[in-house]
Protein backbone atom coordinates (compact mmCIF):
# COMPACT_ATOMS: atom_id res chain seq x y z
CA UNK A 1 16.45 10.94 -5.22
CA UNK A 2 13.71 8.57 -3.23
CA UNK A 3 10.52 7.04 -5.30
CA UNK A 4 7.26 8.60 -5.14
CA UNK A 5 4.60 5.60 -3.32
CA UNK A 6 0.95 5.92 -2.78
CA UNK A 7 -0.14 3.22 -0.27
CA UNK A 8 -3.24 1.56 -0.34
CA UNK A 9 -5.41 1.26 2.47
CA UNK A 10 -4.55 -1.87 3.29
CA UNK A 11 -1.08 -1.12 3.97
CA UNK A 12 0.17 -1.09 7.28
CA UNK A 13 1.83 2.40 8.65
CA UNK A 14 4.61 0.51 10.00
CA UNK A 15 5.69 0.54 5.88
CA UNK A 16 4.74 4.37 5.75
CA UNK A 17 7.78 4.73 8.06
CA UNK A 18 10.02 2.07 6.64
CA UNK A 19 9.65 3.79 3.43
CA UNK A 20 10.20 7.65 4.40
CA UNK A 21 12.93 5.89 6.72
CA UNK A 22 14.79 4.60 3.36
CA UNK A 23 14.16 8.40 1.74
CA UNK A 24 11.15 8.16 -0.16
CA UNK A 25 8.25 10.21 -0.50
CA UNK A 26 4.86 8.64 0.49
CA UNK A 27 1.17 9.40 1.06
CA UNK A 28 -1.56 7.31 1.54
CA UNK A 29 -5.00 6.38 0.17
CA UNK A 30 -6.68 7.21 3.53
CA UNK A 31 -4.97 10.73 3.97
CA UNK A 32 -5.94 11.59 0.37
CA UNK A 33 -9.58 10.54 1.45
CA UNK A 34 -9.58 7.66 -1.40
CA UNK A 35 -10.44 4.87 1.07
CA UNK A 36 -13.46 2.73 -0.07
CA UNK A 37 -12.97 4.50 -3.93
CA UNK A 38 -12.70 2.29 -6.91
CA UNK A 39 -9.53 1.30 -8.29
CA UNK A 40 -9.73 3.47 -11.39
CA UNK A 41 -9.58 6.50 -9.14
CA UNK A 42 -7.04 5.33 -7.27
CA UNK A 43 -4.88 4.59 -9.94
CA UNK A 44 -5.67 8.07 -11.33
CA UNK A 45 -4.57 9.72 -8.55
CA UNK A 46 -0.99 7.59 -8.91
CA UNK A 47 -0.94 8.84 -12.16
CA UNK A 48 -1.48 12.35 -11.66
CA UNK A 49 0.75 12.78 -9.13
CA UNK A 50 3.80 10.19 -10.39
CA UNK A 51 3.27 7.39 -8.25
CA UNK A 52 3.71 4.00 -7.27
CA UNK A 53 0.59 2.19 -5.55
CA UNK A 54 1.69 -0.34 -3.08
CA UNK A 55 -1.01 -2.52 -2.40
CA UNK A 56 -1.98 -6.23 -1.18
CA UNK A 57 -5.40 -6.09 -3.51
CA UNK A 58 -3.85 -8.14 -6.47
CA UNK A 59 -6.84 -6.68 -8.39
CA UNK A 60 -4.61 -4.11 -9.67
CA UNK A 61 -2.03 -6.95 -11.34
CA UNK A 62 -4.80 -7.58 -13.78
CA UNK A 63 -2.36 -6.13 -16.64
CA UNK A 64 -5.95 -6.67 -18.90
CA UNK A 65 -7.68 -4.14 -16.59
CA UNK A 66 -4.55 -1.91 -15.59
CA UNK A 67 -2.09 -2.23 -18.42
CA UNK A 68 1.44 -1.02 -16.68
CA UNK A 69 1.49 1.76 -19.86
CA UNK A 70 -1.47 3.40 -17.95
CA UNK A 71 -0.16 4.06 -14.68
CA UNK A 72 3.02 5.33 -12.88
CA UNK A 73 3.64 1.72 -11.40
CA UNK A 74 2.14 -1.26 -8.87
CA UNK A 75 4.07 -2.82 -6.10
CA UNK A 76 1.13 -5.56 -5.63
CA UNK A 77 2.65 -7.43 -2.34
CA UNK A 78 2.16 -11.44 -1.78
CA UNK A 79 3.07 -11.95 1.61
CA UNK A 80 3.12 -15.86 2.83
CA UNK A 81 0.93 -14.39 5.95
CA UNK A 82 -0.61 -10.70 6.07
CA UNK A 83 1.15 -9.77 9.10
CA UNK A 84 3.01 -6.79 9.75
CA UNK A 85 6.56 -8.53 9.21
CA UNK A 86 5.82 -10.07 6.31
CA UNK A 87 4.68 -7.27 4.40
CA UNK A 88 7.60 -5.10 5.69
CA UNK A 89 10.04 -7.42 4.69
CA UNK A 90 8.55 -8.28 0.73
CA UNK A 91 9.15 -4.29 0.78
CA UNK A 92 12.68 -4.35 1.72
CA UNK A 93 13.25 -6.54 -0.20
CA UNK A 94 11.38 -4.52 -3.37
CA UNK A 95 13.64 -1.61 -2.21
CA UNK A 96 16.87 -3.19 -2.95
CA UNK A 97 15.60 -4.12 -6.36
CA UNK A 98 14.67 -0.25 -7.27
CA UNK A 99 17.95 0.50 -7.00
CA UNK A 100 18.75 -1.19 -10.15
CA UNK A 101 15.47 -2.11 -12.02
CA UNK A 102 13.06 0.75 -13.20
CA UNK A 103 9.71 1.14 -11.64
CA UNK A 104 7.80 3.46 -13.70
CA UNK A 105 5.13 1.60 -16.09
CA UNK A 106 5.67 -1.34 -14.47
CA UNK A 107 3.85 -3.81 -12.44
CA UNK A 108 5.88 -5.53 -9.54
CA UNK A 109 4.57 -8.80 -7.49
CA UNK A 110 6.46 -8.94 -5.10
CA UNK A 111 6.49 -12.33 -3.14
CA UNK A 112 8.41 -14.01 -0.49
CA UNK A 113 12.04 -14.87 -2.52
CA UNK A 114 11.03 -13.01 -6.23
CA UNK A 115 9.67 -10.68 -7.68
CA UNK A 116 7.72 -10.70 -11.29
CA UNK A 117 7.91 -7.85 -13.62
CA UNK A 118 5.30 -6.90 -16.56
CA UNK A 119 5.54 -4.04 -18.64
């Protein structure tokens, strides 16, 4: 069974289609008409509807703001440059960890080479 992602709007599609590609459901903040929303209401939509944000706004790491018990999970992505390649590949690479280390209530950042977990 795939994982449930919510991508932020400053995702890139390509990682729409890697991610239905790899069997996972996904929607994003702009189809759901969230674009430009705060964070709270993003995150409440994630939680609502069991799922993990993917985002580049490392605004939503700050465990003091977004404690990983509130929410369904973060992938916040640190590319070394925000090109389309770069983010694809921090997201492979986030993938192949999923299939052994929980996401839910958790906060992922996922750089180039690791990736930190809190919660």
């Amino acid at each position: 069974m795939g994982l449930r992602f919510k991508l932020d709007e400053n995702i890139p599609r390509n990682a729409e289609t890697l991610l239905r590609d790899a069997g996972h459901n996904v929607q994003t903040v702009i189809e759901e008409r969230l674009g430009g929303r705060p964070d709270i209401d993003v995150l409440d939509a994630c939680l609502r509807e069991a799922r993990i944000l993917v985002t580049l706004d490392l605004d939503f790491a700050d465990i003091r703001i977004n404690p990983p018990a509130n929410h369904s999970g973060i992938w916040a992505l640190r590319p070394p440059m925000q090109n389309v390649e770069s983010i694809l590949n921090l997201l492979r690479g986030a993938l192949e960890l999923s299939a052994t280390e929980p996401t839910e209530k958790r906060l992922w950042v996922v750089e180039y080479g690791r990736v930190r977990i809190r919660g």
